[in-house]
C-alpha atoms as a PDB file:
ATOM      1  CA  UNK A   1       3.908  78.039-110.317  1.00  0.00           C
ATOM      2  CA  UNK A   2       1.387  79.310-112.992  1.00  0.00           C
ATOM      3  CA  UNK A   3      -0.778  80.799-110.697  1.00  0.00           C
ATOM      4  CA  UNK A   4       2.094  82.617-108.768  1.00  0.00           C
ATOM      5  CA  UNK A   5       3.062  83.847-112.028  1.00  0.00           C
ATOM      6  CA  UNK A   6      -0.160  85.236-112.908  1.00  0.00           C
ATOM      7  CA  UNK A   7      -0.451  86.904-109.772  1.00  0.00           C
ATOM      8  CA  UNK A   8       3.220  88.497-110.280  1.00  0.00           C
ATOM      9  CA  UNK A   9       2.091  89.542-113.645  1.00  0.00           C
ATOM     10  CA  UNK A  10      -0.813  91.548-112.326  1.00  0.00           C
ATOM     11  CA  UNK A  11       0.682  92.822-109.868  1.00  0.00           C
ATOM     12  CA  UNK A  12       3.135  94.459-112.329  1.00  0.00           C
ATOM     13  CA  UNK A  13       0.204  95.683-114.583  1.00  0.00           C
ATOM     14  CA  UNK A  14      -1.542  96.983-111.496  1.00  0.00           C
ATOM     15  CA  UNK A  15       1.791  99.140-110.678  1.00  0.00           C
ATOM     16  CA  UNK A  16       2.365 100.494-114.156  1.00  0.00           C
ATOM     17  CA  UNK A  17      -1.621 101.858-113.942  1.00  0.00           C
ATOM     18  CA  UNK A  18      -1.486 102.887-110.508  1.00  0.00           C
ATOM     19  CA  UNK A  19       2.152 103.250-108.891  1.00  0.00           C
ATOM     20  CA  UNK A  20       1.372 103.353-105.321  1.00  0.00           C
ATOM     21  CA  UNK A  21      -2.037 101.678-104.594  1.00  0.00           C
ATOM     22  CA  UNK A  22      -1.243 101.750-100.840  1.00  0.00           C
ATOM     23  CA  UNK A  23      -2.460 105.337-100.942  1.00  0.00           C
ATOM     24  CA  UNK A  24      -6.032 104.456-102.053  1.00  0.00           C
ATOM     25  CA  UNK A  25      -5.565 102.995 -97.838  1.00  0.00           C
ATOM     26  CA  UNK A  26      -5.410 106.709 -97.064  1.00  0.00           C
ATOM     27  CA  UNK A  27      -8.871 107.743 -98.552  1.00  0.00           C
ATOM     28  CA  UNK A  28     -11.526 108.036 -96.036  1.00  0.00           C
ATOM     29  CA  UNK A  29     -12.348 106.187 -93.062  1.00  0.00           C
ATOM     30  CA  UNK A  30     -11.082 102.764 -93.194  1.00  0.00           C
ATOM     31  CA  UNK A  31     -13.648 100.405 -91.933  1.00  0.00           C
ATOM     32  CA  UNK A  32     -12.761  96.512 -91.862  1.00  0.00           C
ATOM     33  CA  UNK A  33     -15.104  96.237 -94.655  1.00  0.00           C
ATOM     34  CA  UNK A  34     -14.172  99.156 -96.965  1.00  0.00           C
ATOM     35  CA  UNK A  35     -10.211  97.161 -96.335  1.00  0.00           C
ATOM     36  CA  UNK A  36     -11.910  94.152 -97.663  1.00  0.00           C
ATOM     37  CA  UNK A  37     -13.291  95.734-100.663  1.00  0.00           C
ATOM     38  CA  UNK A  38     -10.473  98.249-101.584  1.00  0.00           C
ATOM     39  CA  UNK A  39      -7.934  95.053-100.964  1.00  0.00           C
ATOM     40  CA  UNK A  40     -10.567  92.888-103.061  1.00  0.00           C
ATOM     41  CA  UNK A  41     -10.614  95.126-105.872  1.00  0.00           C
ATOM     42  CA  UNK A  42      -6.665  95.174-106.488  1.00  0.00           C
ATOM     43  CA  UNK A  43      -4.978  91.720-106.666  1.00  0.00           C
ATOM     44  CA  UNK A  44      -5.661  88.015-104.847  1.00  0.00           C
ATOM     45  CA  UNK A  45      -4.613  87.934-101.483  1.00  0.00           C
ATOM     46  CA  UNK A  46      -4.088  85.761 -98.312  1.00  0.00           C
ATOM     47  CA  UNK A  47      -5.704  87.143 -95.655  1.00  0.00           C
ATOM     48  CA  UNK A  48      -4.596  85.622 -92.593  1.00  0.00           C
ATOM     49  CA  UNK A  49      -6.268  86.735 -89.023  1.00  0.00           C
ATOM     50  CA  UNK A  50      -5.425  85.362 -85.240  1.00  0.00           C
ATOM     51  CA  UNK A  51      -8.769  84.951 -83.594  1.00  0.00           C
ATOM     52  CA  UNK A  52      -9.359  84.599 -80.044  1.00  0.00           C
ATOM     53  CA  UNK A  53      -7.748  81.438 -78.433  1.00  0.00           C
ATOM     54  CA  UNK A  54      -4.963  81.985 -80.852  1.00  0.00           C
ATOM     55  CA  UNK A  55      -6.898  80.194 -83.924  1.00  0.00           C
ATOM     56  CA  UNK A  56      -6.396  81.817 -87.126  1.00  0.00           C
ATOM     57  CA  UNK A  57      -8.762  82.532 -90.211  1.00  0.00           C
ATOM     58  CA  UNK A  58      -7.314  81.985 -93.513  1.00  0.00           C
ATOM     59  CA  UNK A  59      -9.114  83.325 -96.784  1.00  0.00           C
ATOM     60  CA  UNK A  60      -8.602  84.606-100.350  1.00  0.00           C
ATOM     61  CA  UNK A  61      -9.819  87.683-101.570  1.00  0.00           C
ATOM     62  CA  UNK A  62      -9.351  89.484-104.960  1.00  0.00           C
ATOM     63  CA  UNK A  63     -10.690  89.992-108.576  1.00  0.00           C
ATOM     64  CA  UNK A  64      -9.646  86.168-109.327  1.00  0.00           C
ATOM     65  CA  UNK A  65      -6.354  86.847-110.879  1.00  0.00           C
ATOM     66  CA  UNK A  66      -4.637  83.677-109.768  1.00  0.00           C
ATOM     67  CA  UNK A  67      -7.279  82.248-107.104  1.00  0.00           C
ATOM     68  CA  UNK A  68      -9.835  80.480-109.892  1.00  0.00           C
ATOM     69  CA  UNK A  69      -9.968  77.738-107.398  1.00  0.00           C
ATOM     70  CA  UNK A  70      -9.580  76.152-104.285  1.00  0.00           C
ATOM     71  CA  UNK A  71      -6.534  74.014-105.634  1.00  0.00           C
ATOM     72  CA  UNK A  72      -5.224  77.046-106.850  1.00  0.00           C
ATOM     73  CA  UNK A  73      -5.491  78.706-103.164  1.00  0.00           C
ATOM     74  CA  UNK A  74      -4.096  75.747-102.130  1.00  0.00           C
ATOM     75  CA  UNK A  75      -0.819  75.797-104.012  1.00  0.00           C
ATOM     76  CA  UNK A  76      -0.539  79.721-103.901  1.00  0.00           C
ATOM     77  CA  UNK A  77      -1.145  78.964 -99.640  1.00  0.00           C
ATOM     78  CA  UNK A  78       2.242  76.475 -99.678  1.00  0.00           C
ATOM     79  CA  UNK A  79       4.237  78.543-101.896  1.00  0.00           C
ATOM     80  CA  UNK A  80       3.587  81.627 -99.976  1.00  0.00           C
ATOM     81  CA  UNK A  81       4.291  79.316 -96.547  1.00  0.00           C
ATOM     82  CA  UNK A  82       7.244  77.553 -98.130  1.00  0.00           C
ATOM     83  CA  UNK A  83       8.565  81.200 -98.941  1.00  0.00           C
ATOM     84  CA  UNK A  84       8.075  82.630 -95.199  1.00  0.00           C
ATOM     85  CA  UNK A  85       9.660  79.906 -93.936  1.00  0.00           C
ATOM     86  CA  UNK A  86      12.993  80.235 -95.784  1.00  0.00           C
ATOM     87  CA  UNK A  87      13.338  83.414 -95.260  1.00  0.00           C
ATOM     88  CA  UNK A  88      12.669  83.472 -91.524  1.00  0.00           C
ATOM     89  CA  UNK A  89      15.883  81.022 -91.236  1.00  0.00           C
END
């Protein structure tokens, strides 16, 4: 729960500094990579991607925030599954 917390937290800093960071989207071409890096530079975040034969690619990018580790990815990746799941009941 700590590291969901610390995410929240920044999250809430991030929107009193900048209060709509979807817009920096909007600025120029939008190339997979410049997503990566403008997404990267805001908060920790899931990426989740279906691939061909209907695998899918799971990562973490971000500044760090909450994602110090792989255990920490690990909890933040249930919590965020436990969440989707109740509310697609």
């Amino acid at each position: 729960m700590g590291e969901y917390l610390a995410l929240a937290e920044a999250g809430v800093e991030m929107r009193k500094k900048f209060w709509a960071p979807e817009l920096v989207f909007l600025e120029g071409g939008l190339t997979p990579e410049r997503f990566r890096g403008r997404m990267g530079a805001m908060l920790d975040c899931l990426v989740i991607q279906e691939k061909p034969e209907k695998e899918l690619e799971l990562y973490w990018i971000g500044p760090g925030t909450a994602v110090v580790s792989e255990t920490a990815a690990q909890y933040l990746g249930s919590f965020q599954s436990a969440l989707h799941f109740v509310s697609a009941r």
